[in-house]
Every structure is written in structure tokens, then in C-alpha cells.
N, C-alpha and C. Protein backbone atom coordinates (compact mmCIF):
# COMPACT_ATOMS: atom_id res chain seq x y z
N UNK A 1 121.42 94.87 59.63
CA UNK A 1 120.85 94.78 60.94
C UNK A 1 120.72 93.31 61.30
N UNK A 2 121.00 93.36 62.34
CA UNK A 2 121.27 91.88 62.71
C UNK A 2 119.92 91.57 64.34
N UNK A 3 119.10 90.67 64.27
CA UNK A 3 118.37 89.97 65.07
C UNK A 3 118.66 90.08 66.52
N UNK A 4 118.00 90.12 67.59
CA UNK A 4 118.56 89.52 68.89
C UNK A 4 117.30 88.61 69.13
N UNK A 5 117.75 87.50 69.67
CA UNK A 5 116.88 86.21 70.41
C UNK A 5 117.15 86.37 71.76
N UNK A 6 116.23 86.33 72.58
CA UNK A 6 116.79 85.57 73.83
C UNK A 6 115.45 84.50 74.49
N UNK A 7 115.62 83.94 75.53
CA UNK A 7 114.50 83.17 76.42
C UNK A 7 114.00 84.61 77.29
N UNK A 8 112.55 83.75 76.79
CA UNK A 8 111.60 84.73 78.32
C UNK A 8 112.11 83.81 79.50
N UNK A 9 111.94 85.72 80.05
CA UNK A 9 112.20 85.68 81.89
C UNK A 9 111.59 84.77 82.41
N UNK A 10 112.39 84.46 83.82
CA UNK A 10 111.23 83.46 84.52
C UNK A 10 110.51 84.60 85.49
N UNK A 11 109.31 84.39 85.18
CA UNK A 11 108.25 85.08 86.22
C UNK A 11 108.52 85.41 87.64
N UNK A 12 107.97 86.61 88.05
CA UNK A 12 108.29 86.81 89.62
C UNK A 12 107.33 85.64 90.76
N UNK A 13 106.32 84.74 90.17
CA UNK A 13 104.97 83.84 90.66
C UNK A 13 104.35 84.74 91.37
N UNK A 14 103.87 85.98 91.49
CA UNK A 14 102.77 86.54 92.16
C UNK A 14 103.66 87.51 93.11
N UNK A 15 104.87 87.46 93.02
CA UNK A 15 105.77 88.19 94.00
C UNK A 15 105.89 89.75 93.35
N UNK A 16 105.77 91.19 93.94
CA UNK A 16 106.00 92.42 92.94
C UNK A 16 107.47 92.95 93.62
N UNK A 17 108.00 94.05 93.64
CA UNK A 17 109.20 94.91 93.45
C UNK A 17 109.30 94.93 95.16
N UNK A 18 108.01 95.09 96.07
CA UNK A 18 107.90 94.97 97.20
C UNK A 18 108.59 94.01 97.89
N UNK A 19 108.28 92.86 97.59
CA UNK A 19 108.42 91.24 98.10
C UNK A 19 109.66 91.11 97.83
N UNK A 20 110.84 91.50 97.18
CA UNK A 20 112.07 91.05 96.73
C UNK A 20 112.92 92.01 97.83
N UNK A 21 114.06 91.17 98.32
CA UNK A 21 114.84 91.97 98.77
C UNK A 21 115.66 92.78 97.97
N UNK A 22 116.28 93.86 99.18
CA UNK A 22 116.63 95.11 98.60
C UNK A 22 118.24 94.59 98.29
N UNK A 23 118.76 94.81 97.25
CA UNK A 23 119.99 94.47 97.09
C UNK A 23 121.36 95.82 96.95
N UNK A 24 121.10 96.54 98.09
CA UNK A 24 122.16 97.76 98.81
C UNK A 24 121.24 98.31 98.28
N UNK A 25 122.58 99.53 97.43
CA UNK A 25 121.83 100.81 97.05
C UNK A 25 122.05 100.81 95.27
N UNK A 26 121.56 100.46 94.65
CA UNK A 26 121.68 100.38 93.16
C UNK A 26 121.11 101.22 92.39
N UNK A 27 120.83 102.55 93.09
CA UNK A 27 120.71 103.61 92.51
C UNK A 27 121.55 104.58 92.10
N UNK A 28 121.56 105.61 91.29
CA UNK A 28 122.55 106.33 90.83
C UNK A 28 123.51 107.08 91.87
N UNK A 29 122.79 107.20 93.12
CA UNK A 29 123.81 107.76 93.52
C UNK A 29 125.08 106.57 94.39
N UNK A 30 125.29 105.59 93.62
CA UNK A 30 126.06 104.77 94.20
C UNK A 30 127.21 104.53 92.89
N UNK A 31 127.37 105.68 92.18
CA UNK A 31 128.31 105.51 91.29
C UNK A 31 129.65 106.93 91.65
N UNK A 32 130.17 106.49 90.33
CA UNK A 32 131.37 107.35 90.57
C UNK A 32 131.30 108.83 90.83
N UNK A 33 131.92 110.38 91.22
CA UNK A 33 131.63 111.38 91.67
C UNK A 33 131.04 112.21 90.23
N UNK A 34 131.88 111.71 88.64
CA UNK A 34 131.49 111.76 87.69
C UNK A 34 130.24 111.70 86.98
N UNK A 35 129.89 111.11 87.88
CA UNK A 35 128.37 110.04 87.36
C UNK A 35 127.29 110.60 88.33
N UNK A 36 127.80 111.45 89.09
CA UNK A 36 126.55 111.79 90.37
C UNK A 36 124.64 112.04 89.30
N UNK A 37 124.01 112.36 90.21
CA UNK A 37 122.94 112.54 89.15
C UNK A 37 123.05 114.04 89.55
N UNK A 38 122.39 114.63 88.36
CA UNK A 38 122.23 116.12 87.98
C UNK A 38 120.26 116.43 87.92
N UNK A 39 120.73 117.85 88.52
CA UNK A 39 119.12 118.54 88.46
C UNK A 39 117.96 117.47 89.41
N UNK A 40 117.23 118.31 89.61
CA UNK A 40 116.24 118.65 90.51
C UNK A 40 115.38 116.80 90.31
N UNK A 41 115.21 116.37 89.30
CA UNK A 41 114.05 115.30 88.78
C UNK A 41 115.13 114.35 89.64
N UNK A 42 116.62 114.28 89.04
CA UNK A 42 117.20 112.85 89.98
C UNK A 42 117.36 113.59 91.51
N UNK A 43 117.18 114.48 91.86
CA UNK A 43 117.57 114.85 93.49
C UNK A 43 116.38 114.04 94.06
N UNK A 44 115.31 114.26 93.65
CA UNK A 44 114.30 113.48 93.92
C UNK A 44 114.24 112.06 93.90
N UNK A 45 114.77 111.59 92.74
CA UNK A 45 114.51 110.18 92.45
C UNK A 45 115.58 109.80 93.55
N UNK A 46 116.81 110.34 93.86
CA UNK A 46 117.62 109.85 95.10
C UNK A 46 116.73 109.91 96.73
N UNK A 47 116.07 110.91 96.63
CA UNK A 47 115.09 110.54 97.69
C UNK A 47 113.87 109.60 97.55
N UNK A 48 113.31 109.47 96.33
CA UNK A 48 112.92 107.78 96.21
C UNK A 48 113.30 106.67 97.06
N UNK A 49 114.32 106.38 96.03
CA UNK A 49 115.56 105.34 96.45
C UNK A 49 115.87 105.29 97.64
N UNK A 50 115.79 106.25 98.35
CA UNK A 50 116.76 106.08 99.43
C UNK A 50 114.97 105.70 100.70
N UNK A 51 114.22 106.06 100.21
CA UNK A 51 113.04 105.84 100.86
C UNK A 51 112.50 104.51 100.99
N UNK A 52 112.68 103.54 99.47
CA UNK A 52 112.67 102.25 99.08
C UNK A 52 113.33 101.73 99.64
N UNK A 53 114.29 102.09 100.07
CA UNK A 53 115.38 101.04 100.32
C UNK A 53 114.97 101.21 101.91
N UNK A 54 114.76 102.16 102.77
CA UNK A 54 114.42 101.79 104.16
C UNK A 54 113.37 101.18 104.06
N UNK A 55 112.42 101.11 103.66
CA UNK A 55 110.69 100.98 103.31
C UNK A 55 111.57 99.13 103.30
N UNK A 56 112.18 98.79 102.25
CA UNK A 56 112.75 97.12 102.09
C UNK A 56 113.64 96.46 103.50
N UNK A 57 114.31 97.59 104.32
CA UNK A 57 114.91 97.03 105.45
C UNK A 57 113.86 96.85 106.75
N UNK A 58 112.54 97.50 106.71
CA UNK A 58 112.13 97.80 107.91
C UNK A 58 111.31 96.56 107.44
N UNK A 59 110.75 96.18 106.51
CA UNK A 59 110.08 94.80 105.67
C UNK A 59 110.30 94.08 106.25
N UNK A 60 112.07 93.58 105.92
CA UNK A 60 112.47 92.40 106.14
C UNK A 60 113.29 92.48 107.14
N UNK A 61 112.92 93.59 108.08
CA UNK A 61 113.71 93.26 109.84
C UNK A 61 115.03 92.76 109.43
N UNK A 62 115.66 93.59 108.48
CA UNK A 62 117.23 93.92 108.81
C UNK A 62 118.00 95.07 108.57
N UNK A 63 119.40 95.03 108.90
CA UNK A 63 119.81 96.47 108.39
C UNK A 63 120.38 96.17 107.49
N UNK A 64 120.77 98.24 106.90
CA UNK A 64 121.35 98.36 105.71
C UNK A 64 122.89 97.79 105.97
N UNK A 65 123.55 96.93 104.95
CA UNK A 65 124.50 97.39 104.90
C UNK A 65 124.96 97.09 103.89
N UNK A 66 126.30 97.57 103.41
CA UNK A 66 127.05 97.47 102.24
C UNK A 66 127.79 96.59 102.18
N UNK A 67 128.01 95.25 101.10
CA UNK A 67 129.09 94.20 100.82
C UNK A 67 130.38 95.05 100.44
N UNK A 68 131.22 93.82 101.36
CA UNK A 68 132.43 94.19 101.52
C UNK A 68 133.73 93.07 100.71
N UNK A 69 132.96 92.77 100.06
CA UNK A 69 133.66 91.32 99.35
C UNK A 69 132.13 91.33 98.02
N UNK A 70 133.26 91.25 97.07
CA UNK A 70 132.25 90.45 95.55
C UNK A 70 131.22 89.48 95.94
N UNK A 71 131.91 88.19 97.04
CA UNK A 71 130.84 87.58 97.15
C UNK A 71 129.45 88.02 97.91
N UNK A 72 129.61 88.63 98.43
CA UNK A 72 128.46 88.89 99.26
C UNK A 72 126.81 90.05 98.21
N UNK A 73 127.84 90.01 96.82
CA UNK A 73 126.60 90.68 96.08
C UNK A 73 126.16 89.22 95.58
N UNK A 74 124.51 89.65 95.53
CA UNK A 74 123.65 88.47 94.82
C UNK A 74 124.36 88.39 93.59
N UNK A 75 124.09 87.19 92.86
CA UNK A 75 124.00 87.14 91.54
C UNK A 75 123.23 87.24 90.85
């Protein structure tokens, strides 16, 4: 068995999950048709998500939309 090291995170400074912008849709249902989510617990959690994510656009007075180029995802 071999060790892992890494550096602690840098802190959010007082900022929570609220305060950060929404970066698209990075929930499960943004994967392949393979990958959809299954049963009743993720049907829900997709209505989460999809609630969060307006709840983050109406925040920060913009709309949704989807990058259309690599660059335009955060890093």
C-alpha cells in the first residue's frame, strides 16, 4: 500500500455553495444516454439540480447557457 500526500485546499473565505457560480449543468444528467441516472432517489436528485441551478441563475442575473468551445468551461 502505497501513501497519498497532497496540499490543503485553499478555503472558500466565508463564501458557501450559494455564493459560487453555477458552472452549467454538472449533474448526472449531463452525461452519456448510458450513464442516465436510474430509479426514483436520482429522478429526484435531477430535480434538485435542476432547481440549484435556476436558484444560481436568478442570483446572479444571468442565463443558462451551455459552452460551446472548451474554452469557455472554467478551469
Amino acid at each position: 500500500m502505497k501513501a497519498i500526500q497532497t496540499r490543503p485546499q485553499q478555503g472558500l473565505d466565508g463564501l458557501t455553495l450559494v455564493d459560487l457560480p453555477d458552472p452549467g449543468d454538472p449533474g448526472p444528467n449531463a452525461s452519456l444516454a448510458a450513464h442516465k441516472a436510474l430509479g426514483s432517489i436520482m429522478r429526484a436528485r435531477l430535480q434538485v439540480y435542476a432547481a440549484l441551478s435556476a436558484f444560481h441563475h436568478r442570483k446572479n442575473g444571468v442565463a443558462a447557457q451551455e459552452p460551446s468551445a472548451i474554452e469557455q468551461i472554467p478551469a
